[in-house]
C-alpha atoms as a PDB file:
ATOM      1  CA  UNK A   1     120.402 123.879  53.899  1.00  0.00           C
ATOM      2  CA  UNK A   2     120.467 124.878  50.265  1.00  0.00           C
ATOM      3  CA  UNK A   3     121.490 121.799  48.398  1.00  0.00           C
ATOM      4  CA  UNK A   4     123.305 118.256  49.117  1.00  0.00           C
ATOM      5  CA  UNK A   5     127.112 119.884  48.818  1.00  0.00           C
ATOM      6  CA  UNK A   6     126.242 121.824  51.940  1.00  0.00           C
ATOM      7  CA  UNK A   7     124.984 118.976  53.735  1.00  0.00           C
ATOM      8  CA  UNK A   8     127.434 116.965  52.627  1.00  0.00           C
ATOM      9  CA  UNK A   9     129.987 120.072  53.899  1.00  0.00           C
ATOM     10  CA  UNK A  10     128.293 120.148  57.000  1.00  0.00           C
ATOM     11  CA  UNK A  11     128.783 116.703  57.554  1.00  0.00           C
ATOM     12  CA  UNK A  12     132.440 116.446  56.519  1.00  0.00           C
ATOM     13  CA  UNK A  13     133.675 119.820  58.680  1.00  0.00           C
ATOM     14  CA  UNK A  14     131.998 118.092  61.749  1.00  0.00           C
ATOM     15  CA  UNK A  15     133.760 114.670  61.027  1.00  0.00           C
ATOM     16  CA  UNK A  16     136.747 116.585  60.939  1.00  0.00           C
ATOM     17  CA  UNK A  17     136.267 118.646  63.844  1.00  0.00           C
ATOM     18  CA  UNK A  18     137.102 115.995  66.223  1.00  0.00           C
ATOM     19  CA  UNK A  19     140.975 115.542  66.756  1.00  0.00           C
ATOM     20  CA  UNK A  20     141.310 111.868  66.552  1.00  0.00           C
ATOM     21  CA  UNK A  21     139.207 111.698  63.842  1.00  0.00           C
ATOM     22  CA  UNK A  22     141.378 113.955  62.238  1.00  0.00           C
ATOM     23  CA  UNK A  23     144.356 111.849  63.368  1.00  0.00           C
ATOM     24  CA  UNK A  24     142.259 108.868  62.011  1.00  0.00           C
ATOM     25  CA  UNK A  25     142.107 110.606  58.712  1.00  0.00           C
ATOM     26  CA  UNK A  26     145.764 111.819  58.388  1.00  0.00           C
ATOM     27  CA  UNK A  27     147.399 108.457  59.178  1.00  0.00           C
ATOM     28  CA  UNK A  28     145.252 106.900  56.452  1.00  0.00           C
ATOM     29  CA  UNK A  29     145.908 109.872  53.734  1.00  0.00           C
ATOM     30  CA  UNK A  30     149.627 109.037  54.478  1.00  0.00           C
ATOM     31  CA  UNK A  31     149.704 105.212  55.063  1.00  0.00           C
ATOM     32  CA  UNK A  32     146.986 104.544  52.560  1.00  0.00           C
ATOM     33  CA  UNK A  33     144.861 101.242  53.435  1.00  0.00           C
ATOM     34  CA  UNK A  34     145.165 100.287  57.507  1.00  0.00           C
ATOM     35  CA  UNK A  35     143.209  97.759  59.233  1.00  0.00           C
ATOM     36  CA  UNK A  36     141.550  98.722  62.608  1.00  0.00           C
ATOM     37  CA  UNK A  37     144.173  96.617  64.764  1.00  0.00           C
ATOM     38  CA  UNK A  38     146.968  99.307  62.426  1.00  0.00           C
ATOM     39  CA  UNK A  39     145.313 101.809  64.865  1.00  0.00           C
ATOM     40  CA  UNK A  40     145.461 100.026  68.451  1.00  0.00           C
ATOM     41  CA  UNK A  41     149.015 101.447  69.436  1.00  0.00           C
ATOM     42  CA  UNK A  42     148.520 104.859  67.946  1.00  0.00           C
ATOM     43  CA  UNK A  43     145.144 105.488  69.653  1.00  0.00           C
ATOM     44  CA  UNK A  44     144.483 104.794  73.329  1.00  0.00           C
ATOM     45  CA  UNK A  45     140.764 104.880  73.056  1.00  0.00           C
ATOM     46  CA  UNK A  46     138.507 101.845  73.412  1.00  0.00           C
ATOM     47  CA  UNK A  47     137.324  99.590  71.046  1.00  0.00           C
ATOM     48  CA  UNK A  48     133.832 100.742  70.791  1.00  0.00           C
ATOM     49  CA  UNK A  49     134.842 104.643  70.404  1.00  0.00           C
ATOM     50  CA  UNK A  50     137.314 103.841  67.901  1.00  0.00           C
ATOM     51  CA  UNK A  51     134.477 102.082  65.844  1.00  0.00           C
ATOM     52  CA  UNK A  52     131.992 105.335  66.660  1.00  0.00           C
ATOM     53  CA  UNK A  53     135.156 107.525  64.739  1.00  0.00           C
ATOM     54  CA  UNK A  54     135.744 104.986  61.917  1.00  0.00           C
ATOM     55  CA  UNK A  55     131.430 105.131  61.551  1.00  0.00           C
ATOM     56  CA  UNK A  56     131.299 108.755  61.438  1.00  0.00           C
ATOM     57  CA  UNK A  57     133.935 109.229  59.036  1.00  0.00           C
ATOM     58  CA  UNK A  58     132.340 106.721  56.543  1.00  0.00           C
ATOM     59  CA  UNK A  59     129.002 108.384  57.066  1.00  0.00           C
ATOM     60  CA  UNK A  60     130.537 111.765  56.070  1.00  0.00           C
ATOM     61  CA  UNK A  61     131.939 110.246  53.439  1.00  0.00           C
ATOM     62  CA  UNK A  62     135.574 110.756  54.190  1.00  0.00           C
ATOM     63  CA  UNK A  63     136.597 107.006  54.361  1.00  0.00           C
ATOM     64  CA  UNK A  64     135.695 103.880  52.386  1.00  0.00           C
ATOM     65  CA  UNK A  65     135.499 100.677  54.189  1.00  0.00           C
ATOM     66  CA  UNK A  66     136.535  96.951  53.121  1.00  0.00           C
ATOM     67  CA  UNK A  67     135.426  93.902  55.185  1.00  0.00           C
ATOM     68  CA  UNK A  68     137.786  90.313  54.684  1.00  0.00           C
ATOM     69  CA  UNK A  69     136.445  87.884  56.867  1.00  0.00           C
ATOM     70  CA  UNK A  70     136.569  89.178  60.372  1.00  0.00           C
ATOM     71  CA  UNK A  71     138.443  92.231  59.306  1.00  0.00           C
ATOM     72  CA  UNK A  72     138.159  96.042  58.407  1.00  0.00           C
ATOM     73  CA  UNK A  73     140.321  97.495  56.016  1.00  0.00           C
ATOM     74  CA  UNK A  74     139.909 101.903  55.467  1.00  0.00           C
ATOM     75  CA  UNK A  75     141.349 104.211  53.418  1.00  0.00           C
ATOM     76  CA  UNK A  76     140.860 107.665  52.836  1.00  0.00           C
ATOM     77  CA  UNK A  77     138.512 108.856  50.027  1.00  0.00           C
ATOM     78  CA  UNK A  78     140.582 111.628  48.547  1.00  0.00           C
ATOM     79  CA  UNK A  79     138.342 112.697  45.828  1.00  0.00           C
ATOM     80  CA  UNK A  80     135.718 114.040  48.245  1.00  0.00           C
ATOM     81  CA  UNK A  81     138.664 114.950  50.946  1.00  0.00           C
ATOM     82  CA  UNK A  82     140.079 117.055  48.075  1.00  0.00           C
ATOM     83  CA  UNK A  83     136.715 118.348  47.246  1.00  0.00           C
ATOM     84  CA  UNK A  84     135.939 119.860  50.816  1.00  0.00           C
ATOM     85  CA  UNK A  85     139.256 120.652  51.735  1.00  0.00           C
ATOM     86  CA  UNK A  86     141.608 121.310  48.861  1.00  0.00           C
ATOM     87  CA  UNK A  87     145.305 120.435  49.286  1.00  0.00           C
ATOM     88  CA  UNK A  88     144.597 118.552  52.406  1.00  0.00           C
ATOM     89  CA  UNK A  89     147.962 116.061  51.601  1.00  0.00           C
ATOM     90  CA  UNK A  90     150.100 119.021  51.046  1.00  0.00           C
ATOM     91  CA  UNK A  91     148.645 121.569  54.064  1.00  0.00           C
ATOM     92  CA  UNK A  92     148.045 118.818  56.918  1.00  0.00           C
ATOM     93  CA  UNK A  93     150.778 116.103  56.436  1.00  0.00           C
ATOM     94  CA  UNK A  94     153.721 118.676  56.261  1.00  0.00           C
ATOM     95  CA  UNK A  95     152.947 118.776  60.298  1.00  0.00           C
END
C-alpha cells in the first residue's frame, strides 16, 4: 500500500462490501443515532454477528460508537463516509 488513505480505502470498501453492513450504514446515515436493540427487528441475524458488523464498521472508521451504561449508541461518521464515497446521502438513500 502506498500511504494510510489507501489503507484506510481498503478498509472502508471492504466494510462496505458486505450487504448488511451496508444496510447497517444506510439506516444510520438516514436515522442518525440508533441503539443496537433500534436494529433487532430490521436485521434477523444473531446477536454476536450483529456485534462482528457494528465492530468492523468502527474499525474502518465508518461509525462512531457511544456507550451509556449497558448501552450502545452509533451513528454514521459522514466526514470520512463523504471522503471515500462522495454523495453517499444523495446516491444510496434515494433507493
Amino acid at each position: 500500500m502506498k500511504d494510510d488513505f489507501d489503507k484506510q480505502a481498503v478498509k472502508v470498501f471492504k466494510a462496505l462490501g458486505d450487504a448488511n453492513r451496508y444496510g447497517i450504514l444506510r439506516l444510520l446515515v438516514e436515522k442518525g443515532e440508533l441503539s443496537c436493540a433500534d436494529f433487532d427487528d430490521k436485521f434477523k441475524l444473531s446477536k454476536p454477528a450483529m456485534s462482528h458488523h457494528y465492530r468492523t464498521l468502527e474499525n474502518a472508521g465508518l461509525i462512531d460508537v457511544r456507550k451509556e451504561g449497558l448501552h450502545s449508541y452509533m451513528k454514521a461518521n459522514l466526514k470520512l463516509l463523504e471522503r471515500f464515497v462522495p454523495n453517499f446521502t444523495k446516491t444510496h438513500l434515494k433507493h
